[in-house]
Each structure stands twice: as C-alpha cells, then as structure tokens.
PDB file of N, CA and C in Angstrom:
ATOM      1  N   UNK A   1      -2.102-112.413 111.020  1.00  0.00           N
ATOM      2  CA  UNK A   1      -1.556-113.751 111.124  1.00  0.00           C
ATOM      3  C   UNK A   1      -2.219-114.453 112.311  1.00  0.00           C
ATOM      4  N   UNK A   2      -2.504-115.548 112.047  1.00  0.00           N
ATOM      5  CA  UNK A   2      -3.579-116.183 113.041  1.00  0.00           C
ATOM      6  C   UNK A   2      -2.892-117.712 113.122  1.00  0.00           C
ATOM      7  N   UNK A   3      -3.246-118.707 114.144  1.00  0.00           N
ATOM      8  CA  UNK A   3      -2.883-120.032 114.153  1.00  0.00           C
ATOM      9  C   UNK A   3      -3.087-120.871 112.889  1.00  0.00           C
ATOM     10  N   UNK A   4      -4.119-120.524 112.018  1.00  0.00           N
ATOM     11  CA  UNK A   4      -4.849-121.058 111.061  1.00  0.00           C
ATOM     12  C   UNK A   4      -3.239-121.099 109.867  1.00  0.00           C
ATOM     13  N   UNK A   5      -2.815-120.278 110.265  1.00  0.00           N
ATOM     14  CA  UNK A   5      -1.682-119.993 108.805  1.00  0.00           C
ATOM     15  C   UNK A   5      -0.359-120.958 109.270  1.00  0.00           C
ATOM     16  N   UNK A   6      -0.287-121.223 110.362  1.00  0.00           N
ATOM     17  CA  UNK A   6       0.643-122.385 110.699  1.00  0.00           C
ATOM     18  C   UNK A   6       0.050-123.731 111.142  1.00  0.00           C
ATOM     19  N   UNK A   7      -1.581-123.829 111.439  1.00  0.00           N
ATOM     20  CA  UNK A   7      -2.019-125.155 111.479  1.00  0.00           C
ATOM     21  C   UNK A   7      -3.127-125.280 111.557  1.00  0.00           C
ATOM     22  N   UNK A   8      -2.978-125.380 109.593  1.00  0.00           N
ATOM     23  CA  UNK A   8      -4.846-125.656 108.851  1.00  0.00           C
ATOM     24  C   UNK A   8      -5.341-126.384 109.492  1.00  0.00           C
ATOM     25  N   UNK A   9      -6.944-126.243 109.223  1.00  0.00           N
ATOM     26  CA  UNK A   9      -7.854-127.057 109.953  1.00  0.00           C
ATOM     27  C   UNK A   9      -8.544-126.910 111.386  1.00  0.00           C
ATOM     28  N   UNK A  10      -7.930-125.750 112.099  1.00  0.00           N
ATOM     29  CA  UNK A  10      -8.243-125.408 113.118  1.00  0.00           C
ATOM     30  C   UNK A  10      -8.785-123.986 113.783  1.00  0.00           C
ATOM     31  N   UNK A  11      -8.842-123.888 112.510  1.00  0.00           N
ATOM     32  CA  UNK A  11     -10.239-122.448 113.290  1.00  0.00           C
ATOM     33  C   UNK A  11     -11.051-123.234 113.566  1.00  0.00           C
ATOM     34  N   UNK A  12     -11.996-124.012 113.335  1.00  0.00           N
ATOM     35  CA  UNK A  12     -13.044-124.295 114.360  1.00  0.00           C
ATOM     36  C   UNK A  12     -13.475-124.870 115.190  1.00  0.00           C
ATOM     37  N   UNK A  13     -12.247-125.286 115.880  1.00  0.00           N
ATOM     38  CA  UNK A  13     -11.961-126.488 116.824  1.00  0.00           C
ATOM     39  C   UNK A  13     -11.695-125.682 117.710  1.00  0.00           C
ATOM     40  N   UNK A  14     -11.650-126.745 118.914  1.00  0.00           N
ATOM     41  CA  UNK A  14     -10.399-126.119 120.197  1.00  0.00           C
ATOM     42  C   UNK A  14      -9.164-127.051 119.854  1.00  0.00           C
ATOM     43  N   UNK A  15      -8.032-126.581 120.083  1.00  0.00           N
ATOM     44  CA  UNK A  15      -6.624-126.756 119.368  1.00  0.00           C
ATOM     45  C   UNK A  15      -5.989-126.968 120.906  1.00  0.00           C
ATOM     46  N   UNK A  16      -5.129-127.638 120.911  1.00  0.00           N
ATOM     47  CA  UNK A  16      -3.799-127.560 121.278  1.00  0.00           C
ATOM     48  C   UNK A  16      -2.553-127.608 120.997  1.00  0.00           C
ATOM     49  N   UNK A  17      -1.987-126.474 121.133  1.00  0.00           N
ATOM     50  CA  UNK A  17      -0.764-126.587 120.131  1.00  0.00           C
ATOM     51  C   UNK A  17       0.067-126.597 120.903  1.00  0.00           C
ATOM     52  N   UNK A  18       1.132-127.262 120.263  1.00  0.00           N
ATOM     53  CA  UNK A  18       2.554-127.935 121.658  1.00  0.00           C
ATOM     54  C   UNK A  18       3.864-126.808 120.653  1.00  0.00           C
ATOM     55  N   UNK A  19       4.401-125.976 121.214  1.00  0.00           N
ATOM     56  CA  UNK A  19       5.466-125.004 120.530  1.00  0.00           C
ATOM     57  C   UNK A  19       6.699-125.867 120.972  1.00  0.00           C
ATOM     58  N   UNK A  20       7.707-126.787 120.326  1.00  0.00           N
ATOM     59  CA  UNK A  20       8.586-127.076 121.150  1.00  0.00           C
ATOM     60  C   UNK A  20       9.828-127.546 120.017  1.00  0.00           C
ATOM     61  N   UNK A  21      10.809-128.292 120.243  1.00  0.00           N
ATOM     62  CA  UNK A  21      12.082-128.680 119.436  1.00  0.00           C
ATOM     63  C   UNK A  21      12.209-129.646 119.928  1.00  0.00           C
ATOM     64  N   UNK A  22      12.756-130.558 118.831  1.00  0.00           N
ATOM     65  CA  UNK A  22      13.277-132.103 119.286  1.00  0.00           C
ATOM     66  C   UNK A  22      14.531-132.207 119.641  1.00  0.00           C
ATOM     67  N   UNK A  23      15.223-131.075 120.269  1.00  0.00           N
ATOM     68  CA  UNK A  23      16.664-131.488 121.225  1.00  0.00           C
ATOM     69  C   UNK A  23      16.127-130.417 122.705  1.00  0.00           C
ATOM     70  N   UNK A  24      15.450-129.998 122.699  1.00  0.00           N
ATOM     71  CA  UNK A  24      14.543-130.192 123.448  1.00  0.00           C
ATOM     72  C   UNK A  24      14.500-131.180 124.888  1.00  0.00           C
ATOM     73  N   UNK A  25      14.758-131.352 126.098  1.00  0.00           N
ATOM     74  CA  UNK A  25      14.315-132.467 127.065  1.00  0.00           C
ATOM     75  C   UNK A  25      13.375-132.311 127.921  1.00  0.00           C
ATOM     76  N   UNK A  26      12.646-130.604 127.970  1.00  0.00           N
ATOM     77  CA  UNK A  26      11.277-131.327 128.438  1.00  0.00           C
ATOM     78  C   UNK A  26      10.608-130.862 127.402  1.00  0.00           C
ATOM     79  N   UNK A  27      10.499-131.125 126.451  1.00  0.00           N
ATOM     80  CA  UNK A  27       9.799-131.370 124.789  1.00  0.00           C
ATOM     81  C   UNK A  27       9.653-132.978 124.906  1.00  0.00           C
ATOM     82  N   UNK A  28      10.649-133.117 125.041  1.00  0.00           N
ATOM     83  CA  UNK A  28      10.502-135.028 124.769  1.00  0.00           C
ATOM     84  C   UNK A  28      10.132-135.453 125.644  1.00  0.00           C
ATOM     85  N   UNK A  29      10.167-134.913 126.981  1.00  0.00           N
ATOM     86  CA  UNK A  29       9.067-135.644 128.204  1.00  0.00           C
ATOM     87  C   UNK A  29       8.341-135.583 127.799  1.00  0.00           C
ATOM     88  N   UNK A  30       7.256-134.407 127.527  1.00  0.00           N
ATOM     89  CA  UNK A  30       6.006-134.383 126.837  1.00  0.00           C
ATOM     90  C   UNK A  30       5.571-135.364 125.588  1.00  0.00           C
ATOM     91  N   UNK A  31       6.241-135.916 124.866  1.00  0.00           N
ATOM     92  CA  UNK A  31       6.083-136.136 123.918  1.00  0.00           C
ATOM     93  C   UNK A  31       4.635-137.649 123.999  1.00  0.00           C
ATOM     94  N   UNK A  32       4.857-138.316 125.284  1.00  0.00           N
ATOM     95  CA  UNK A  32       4.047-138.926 125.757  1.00  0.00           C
ATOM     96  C   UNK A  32       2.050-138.571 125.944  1.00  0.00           C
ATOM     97  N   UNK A  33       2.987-137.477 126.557  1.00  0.00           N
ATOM     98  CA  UNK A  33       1.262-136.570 127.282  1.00  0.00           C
ATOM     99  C   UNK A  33       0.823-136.281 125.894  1.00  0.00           C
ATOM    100  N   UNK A  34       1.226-135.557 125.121  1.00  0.00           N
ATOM    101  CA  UNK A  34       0.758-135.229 123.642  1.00  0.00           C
ATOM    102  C   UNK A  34       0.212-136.313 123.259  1.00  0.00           C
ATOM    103  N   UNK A  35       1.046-137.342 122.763  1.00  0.00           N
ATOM    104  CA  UNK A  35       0.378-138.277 121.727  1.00  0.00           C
ATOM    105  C   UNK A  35      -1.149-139.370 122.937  1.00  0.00           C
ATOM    106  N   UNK A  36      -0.832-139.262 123.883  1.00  0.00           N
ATOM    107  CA  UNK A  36      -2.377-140.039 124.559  1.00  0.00           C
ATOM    108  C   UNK A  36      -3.272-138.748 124.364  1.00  0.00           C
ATOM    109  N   UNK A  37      -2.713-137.378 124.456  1.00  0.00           N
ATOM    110  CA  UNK A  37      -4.192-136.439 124.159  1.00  0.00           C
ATOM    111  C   UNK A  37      -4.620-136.436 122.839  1.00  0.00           C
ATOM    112  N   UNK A  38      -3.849-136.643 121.760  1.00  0.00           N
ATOM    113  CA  UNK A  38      -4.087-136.658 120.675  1.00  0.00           C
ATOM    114  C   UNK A  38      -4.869-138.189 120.317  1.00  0.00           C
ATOM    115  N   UNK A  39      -4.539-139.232 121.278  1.00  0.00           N
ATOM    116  CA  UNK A  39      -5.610-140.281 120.989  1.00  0.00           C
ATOM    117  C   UNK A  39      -6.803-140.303 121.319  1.00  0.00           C
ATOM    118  N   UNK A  40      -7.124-140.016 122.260  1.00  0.00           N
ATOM    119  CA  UNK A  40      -7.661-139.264 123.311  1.00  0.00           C
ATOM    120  C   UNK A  40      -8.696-138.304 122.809  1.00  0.00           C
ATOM    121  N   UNK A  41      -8.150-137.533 122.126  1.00  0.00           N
ATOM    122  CA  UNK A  41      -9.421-135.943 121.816  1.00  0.00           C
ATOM    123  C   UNK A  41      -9.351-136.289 119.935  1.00  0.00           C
ATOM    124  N   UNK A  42      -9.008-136.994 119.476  1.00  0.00           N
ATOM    125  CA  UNK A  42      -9.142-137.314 118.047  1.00  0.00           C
ATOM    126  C   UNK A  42      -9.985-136.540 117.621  1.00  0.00           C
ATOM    127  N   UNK A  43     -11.341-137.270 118.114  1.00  0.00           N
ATOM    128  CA  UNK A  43     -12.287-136.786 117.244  1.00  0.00           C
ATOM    129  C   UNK A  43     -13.165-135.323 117.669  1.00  0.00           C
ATOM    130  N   UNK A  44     -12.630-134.530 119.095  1.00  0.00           N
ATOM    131  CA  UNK A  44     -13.027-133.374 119.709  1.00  0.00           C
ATOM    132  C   UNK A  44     -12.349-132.110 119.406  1.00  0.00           C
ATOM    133  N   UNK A  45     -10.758-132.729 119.352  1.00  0.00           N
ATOM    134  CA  UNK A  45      -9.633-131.556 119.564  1.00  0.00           C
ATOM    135  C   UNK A  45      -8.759-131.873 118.471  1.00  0.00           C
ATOM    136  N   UNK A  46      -8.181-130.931 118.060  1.00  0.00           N
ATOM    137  CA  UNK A  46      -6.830-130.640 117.428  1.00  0.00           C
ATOM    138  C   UNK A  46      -5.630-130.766 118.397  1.00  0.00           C
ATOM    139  N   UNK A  47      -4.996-131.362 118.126  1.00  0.00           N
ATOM    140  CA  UNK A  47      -3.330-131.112 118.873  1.00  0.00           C
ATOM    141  C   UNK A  47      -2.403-131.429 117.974  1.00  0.00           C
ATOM    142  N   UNK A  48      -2.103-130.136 117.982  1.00  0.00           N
ATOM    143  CA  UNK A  48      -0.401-129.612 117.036  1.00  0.00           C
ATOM    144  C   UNK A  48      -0.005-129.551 117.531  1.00  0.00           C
ATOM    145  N   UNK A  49       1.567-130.113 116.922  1.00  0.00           N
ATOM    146  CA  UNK A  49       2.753-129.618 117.282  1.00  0.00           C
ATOM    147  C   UNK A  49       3.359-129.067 116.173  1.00  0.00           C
ATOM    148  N   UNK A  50       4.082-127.838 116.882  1.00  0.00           N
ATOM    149  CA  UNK A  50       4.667-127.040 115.932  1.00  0.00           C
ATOM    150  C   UNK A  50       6.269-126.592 116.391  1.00  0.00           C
ATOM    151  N   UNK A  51       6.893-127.795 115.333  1.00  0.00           N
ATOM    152  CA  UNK A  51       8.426-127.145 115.482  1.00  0.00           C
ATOM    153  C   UNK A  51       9.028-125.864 115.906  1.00  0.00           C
ATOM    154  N   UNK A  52       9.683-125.221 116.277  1.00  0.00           N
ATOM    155  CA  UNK A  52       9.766-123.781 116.391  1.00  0.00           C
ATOM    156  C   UNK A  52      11.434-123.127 115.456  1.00  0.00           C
ATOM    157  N   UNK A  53      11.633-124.691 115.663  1.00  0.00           N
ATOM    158  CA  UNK A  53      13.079-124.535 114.263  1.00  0.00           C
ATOM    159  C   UNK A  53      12.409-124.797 112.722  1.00  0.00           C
ATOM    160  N   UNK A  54      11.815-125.258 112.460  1.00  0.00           N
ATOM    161  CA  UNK A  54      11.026-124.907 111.170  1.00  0.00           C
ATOM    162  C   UNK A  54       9.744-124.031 110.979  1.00  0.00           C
ATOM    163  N   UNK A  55       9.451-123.629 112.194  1.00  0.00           N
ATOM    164  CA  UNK A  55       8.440-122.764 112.049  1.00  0.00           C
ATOM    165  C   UNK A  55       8.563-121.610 112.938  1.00  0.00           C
ATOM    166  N   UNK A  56      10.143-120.768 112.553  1.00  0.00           N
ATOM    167  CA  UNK A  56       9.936-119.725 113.909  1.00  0.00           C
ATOM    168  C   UNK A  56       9.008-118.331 113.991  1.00  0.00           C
ATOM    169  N   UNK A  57       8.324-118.476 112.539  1.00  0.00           N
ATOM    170  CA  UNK A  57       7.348-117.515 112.546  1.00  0.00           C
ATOM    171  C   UNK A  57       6.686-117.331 113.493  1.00  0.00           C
ATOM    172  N   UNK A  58       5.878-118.623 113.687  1.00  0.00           N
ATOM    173  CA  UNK A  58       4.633-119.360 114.667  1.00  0.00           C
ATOM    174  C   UNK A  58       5.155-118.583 115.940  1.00  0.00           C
ATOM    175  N   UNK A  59       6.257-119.500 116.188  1.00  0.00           N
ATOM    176  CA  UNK A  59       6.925-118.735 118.058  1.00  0.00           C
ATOM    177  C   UNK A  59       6.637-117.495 117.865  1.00  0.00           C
ATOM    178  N   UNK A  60       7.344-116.382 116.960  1.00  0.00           N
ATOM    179  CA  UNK A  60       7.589-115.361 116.984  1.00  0.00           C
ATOM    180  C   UNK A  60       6.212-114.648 117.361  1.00  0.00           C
ATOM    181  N   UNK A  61       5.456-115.163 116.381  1.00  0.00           N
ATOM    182  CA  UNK A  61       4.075-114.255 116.640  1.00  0.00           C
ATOM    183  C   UNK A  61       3.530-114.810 117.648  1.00  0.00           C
ATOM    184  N   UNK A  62       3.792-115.613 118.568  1.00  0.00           N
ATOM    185  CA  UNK A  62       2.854-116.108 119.602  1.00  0.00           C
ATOM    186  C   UNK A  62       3.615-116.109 120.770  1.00  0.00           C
ATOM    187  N   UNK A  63       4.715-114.760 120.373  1.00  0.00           N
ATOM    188  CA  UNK A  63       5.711-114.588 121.656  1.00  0.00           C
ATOM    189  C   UNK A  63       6.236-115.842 122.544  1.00  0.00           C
ATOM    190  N   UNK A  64       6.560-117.102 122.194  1.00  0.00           N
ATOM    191  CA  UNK A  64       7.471-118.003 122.610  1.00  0.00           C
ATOM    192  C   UNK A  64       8.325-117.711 123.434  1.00  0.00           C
ATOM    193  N   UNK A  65       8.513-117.761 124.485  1.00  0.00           N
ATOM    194  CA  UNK A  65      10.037-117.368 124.465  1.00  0.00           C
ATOM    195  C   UNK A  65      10.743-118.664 125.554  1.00  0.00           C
ATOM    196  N   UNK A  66      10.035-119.317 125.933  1.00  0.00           N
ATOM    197  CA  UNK A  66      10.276-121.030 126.535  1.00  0.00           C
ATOM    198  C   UNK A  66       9.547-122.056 125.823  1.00  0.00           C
ATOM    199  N   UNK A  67      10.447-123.226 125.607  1.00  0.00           N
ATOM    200  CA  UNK A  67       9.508-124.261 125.889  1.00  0.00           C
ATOM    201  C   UNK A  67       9.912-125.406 126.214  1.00  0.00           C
ATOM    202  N   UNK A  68       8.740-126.619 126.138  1.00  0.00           N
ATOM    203  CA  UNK A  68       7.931-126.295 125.882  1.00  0.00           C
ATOM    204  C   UNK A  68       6.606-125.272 126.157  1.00  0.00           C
ATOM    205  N   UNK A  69       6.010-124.662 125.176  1.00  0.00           N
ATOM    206  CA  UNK A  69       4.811-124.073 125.726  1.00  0.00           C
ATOM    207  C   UNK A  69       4.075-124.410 125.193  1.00  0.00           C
ATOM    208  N   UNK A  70       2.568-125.225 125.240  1.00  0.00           N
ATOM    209  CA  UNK A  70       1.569-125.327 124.816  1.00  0.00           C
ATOM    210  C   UNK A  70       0.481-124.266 125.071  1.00  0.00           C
ATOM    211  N   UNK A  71      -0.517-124.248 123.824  1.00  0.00           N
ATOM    212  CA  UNK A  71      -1.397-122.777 124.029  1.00  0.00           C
ATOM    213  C   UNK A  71      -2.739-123.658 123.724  1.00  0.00           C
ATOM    214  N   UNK A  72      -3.544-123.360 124.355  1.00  0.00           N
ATOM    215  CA  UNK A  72      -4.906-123.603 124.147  1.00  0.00           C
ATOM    216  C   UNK A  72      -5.544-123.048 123.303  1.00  0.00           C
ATOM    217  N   UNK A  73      -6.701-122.977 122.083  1.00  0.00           N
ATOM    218  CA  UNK A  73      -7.028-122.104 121.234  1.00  0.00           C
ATOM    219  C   UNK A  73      -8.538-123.064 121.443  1.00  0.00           C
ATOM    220  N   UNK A  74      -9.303-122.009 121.297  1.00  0.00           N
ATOM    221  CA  UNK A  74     -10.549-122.001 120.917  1.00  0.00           C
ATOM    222  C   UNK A  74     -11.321-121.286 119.127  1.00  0.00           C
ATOM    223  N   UNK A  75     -11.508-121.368 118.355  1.00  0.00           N
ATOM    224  CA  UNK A  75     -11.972-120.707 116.948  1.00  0.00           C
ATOM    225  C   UNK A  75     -10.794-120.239 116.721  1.00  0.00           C
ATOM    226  N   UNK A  76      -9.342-120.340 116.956  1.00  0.00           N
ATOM    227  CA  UNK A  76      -8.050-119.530 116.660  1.00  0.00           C
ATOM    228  C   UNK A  76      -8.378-118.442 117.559  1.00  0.00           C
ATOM    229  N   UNK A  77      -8.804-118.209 119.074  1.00  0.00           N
ATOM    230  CA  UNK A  77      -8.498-117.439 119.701  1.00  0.00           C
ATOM    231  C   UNK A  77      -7.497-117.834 121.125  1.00  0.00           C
ATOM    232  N   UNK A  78      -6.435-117.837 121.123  1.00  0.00           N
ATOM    233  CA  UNK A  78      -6.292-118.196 122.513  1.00  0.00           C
ATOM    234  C   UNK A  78      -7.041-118.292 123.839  1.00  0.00           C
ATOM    235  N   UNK A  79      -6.899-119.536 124.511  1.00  0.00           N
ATOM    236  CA  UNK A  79      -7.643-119.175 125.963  1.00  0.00           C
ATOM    237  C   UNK A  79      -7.117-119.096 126.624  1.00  0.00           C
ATOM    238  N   UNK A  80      -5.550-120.433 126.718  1.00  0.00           N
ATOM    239  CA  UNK A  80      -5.008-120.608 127.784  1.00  0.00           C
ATOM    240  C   UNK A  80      -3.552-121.070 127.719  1.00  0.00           C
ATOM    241  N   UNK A  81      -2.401-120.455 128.368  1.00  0.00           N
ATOM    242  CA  UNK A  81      -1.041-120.573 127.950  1.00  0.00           C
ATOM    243  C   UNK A  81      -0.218-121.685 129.013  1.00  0.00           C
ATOM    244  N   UNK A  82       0.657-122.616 128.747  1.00  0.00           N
ATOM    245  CA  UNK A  82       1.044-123.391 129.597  1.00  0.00           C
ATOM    246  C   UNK A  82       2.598-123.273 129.274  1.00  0.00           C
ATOM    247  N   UNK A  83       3.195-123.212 130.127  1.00  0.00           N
ATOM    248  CA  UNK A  83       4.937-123.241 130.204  1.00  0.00           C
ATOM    249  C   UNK A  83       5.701-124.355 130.385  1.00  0.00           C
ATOM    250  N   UNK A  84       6.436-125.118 129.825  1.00  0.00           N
ATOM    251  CA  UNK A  84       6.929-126.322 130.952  1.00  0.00           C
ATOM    252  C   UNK A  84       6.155-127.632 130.950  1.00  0.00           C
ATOM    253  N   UNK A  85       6.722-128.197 131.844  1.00  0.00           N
ATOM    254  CA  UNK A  85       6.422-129.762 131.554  1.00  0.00           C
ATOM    255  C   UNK A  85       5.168-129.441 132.744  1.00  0.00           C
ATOM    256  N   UNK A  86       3.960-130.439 131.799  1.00  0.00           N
ATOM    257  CA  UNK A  86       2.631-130.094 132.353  1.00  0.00           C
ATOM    258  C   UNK A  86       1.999-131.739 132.530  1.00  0.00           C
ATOM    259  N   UNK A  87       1.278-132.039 133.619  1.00  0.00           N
ATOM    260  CA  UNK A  87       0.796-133.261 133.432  1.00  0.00           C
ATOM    261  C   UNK A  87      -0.286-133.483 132.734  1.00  0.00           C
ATOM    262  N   UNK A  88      -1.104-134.807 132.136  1.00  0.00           N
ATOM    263  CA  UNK A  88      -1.709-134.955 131.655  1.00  0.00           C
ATOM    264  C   UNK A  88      -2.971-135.015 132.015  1.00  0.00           C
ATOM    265  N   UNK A  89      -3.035-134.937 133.391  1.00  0.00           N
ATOM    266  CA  UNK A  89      -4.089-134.225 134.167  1.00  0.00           C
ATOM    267  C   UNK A  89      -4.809-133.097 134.060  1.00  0.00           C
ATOM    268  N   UNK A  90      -3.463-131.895 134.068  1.00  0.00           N
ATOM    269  CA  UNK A  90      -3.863-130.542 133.760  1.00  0.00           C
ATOM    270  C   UNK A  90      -4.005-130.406 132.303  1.00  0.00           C
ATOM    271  N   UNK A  91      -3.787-131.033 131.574  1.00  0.00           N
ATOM    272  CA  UNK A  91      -4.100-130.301 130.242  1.00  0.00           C
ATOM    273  C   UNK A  91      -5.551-130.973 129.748  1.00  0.00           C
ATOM    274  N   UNK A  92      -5.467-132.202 130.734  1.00  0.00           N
ATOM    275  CA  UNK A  92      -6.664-133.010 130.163  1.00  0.00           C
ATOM    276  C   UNK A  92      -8.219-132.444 130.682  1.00  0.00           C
ATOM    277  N   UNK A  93      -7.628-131.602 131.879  1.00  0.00           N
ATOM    278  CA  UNK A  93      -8.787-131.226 132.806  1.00  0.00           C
ATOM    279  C   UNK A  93      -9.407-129.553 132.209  1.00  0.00           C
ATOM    280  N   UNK A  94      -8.399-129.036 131.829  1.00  0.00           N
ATOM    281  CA  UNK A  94      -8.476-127.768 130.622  1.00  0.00           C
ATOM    282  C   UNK A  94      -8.758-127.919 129.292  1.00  0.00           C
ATOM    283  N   UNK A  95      -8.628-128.964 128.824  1.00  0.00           N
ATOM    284  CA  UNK A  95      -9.420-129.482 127.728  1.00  0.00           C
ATOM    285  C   UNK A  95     -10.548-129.537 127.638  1.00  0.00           C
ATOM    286  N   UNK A  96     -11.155-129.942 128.574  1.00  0.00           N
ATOM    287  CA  UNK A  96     -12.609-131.108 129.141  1.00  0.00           C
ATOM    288  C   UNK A  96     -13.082-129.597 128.816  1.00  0.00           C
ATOM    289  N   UNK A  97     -12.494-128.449 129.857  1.00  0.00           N
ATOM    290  CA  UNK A  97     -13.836-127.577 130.583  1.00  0.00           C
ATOM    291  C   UNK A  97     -13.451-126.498 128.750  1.00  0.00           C
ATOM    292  N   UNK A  98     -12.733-126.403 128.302  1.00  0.00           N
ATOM    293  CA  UNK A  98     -13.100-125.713 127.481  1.00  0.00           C
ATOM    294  C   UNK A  98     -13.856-126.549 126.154  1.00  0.00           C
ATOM    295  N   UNK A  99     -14.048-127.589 125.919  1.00  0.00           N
ATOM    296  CA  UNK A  99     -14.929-128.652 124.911  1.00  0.00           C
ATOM    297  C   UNK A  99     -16.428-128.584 126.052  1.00  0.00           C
ATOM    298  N   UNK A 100     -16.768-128.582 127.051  1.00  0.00           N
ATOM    299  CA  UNK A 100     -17.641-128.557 127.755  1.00  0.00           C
ATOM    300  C   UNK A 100     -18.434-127.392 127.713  1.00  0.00           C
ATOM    301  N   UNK A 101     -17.302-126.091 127.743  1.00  0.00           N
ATOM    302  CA  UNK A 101     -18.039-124.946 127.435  1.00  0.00           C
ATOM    303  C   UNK A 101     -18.643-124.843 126.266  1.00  0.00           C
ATOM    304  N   UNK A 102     -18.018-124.903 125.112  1.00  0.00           N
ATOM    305  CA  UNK A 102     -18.083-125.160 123.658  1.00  0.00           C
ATOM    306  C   UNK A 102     -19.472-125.440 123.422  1.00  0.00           C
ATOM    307  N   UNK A 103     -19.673-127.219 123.738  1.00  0.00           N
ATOM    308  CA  UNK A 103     -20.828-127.407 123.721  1.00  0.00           C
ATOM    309  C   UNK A 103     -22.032-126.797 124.544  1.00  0.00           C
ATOM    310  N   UNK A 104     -22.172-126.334 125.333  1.00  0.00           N
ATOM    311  CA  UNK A 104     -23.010-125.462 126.196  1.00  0.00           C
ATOM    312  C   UNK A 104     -23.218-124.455 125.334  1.00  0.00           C
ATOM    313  N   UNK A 105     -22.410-123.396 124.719  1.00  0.00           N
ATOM    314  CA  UNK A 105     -22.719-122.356 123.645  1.00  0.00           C
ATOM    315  C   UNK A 105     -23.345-122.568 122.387  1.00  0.00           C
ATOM    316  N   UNK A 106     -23.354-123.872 122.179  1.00  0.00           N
ATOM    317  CA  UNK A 106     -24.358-124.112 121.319  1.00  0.00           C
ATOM    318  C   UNK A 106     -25.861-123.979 121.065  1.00  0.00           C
TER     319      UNK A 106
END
C-alpha cells in the first residue's frame, strides 16, 4: 500500500499531503497555508488533502497519530514529516529544496 492508492496521480511528483479533519482547529488554521501552496506549486507539486474520517486507511498506514500532519513525498517515497500548525514559510522552503533537488537529478 503506497500513497498512490489514496492519491492518484502522484507517484511522480513531489506531493504534499495534508492528513487532517474538518472539526479539526489547527486543520482549519492551515487550511489557508494549503490552498496558497496549492496555487502556488500547481503546476510543480501535488497537494492533498486527505480526510482521515473518510480515509482512515491512509492515517493508519502512514501511522497518523496527530494532526494536522502533513508528509512530504517524493515518487511516493516519503521525505519529510510535519506535525502541527506549520508556517508557510517552512513548508514553502521544504518544498523549494526538494523540487530543486528533483531537478538537479535529472
């Protein structure tokens, strides 16, 4: 079981996936930072969000056990795990260097 089986389209991207619930309150803080990264990395990055009340598979296998947690994925491999309300700084600045690396391996 891989990210790919809860959010097609992203093996070959770098992903960000937001694990969280909409009663949730720092889910819904975030909900901001998400949607400017998602304007933001459109055409570079993936950013999911993935319910964890309709999808508690996902949590389960990706050991959840707070959130929000957003996970960084590279080809559906994890790189990088975030807990908690995160600014848009840090996720934007962990974005950059893993799309930066990306292209360099080319």
């Amino acid at each position: 079981m891989d990210i790919t089986e809860f959010a097609p389209g992203v093996k070959d991207k770098v992903a960000l996936v937001d694990f969280s619930a909409p009663w949730c309150g720092p889910c819904r803080q975030m909900v901001p930072v998400i949607s400017k990264l998602t304007e933001k990395y459109k055409s570079r990055a993936a950013i999911v969000e993935i319910n964890i009340d309709s999808q508690p598979a996902a949590a389960t296998h990706y050991m959840v056990q707070s959130i929000p947690t957003l996970i960084l994925f590279d080809q559906g491999r994890e790189i990088m795990r975030f807990v908690g309300i995160q600014s848009l700084e840090t996720l934007e600045n962990n974005l950059d260097a893993v799309l930066k690396n990306k292209s360099q391996r080319r």
